[in-house]
C-alpha atoms as a PDB file:
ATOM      1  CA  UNK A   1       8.059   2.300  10.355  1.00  0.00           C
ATOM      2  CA  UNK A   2       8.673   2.519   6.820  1.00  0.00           C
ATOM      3  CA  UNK A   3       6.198   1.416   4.047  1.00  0.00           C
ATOM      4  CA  UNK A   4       8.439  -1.627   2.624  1.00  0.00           C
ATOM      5  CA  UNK A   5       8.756  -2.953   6.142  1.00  0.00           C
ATOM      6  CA  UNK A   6       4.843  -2.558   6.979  1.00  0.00           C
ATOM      7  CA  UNK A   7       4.164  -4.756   4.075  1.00  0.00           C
ATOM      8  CA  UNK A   8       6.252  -7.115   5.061  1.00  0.00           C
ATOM      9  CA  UNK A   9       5.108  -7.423   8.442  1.00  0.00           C
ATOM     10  CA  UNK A  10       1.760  -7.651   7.248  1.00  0.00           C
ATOM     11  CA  UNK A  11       2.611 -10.363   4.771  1.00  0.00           C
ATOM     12  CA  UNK A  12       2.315 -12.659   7.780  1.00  0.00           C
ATOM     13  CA  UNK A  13       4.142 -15.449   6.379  1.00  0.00           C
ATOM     14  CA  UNK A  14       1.790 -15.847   3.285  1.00  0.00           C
ATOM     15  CA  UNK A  15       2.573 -15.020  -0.287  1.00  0.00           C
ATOM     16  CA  UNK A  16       1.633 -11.221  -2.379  1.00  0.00           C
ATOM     17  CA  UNK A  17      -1.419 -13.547  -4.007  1.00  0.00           C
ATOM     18  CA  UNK A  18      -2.660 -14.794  -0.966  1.00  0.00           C
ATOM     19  CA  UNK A  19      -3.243 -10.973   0.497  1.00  0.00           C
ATOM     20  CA  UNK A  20      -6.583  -9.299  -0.123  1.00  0.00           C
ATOM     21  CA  UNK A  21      -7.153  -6.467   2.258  1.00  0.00           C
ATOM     22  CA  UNK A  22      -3.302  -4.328   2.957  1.00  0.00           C
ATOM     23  CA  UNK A  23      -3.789  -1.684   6.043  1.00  0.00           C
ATOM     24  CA  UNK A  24      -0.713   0.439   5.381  1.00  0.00           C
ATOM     25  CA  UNK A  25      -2.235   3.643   7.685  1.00  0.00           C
ATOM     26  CA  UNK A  26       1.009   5.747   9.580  1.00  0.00           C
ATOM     27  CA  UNK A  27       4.005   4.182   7.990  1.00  0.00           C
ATOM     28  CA  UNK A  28       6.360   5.893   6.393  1.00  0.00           C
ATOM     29  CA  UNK A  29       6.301   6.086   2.854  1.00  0.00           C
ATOM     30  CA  UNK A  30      10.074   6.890   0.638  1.00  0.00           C
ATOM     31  CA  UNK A  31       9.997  10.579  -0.979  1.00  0.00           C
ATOM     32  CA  UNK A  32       5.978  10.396  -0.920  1.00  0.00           C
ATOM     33  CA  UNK A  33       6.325   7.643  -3.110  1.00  0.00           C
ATOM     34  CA  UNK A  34       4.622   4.038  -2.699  1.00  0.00           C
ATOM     35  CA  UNK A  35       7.517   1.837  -2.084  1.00  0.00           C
ATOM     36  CA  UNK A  36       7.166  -2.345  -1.452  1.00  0.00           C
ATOM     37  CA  UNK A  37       3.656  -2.926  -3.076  1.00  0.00           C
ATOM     38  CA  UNK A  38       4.262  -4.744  -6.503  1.00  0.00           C
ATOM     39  CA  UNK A  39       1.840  -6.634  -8.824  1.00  0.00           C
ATOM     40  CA  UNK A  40       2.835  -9.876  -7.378  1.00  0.00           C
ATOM     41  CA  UNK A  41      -0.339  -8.543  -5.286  1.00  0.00           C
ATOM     42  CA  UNK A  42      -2.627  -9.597  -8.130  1.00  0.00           C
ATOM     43  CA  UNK A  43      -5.937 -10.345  -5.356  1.00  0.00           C
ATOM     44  CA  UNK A  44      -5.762  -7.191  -3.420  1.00  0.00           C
ATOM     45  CA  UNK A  45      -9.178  -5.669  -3.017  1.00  0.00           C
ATOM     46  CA  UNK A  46      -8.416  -3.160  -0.443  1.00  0.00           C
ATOM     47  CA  UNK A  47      -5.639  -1.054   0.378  1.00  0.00           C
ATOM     48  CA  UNK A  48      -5.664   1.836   2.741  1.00  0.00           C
ATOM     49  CA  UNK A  49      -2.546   4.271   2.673  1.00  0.00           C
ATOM     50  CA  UNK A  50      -4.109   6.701   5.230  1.00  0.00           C
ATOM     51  CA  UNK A  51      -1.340   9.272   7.292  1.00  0.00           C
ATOM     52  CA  UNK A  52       1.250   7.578   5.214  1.00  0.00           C
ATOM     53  CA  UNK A  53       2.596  10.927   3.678  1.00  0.00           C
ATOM     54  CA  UNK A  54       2.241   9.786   0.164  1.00  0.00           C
ATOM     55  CA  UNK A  55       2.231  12.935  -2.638  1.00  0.00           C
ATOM     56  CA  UNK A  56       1.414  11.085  -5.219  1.00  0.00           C
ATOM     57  CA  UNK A  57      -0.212   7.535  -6.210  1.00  0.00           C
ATOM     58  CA  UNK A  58       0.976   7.266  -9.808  1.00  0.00           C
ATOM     59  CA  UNK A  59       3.763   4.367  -9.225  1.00  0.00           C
ATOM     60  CA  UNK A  60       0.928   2.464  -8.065  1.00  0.00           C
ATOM     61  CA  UNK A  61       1.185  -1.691  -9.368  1.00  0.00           C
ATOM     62  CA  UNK A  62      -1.640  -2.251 -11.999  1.00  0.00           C
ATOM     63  CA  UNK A  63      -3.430  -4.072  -9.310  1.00  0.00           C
ATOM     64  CA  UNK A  64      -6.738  -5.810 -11.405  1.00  0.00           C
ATOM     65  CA  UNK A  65      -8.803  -6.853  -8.547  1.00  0.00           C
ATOM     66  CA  UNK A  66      -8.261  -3.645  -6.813  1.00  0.00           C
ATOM     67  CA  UNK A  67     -11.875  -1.966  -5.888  1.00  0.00           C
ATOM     68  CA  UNK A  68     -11.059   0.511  -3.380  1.00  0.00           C
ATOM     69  CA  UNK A  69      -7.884   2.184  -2.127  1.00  0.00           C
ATOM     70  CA  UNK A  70      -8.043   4.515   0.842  1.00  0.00           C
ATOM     71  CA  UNK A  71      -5.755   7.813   0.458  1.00  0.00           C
ATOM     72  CA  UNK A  72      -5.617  10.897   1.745  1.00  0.00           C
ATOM     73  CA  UNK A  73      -2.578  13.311  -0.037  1.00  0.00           C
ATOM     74  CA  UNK A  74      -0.505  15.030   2.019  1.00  0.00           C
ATOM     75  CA  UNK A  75      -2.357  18.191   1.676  1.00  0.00           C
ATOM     76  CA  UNK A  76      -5.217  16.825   3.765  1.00  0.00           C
ATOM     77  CA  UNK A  77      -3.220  15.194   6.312  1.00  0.00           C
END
């Protein structure tokens, strides 16, 4: 499943605000890139992008609330 998708499945009906733990583990992520996750997610505490083939975190939302993301690079998948 691809990483826009995920996060839409795992909106479960509530808004980008409302969300404050995201478990995006073995989806499919575009080109290594993230790809659905915008700052509209301005409470997200947690994120985990584990096994999600990502290269590189740099487009990455300015997230403020943000205190720990979970990533392993595709070198140590």
């Amino acid at each position: 499943m691809d990483m826009k998708k995920r996060i839409h499945l795992e909106l479960r009906n509530r808004t980008p605000s409302d969300v404050r733990e995201l478990v995006l583990d073995n989806c499919r992520s575009n080109e290594g890139k993230i790809e659905g996750l915008t700052a509209e997610f301005v409470n997200l505490e947690f994120l985990s992008l584990i096994n999600v083939g990502l290269l590189s975190v740099s487009n990455l939302p300015q997230l403020g609330k943000l205190k720990k993301v979970t990533w392993l690079p595709s070198a140590c998948e």
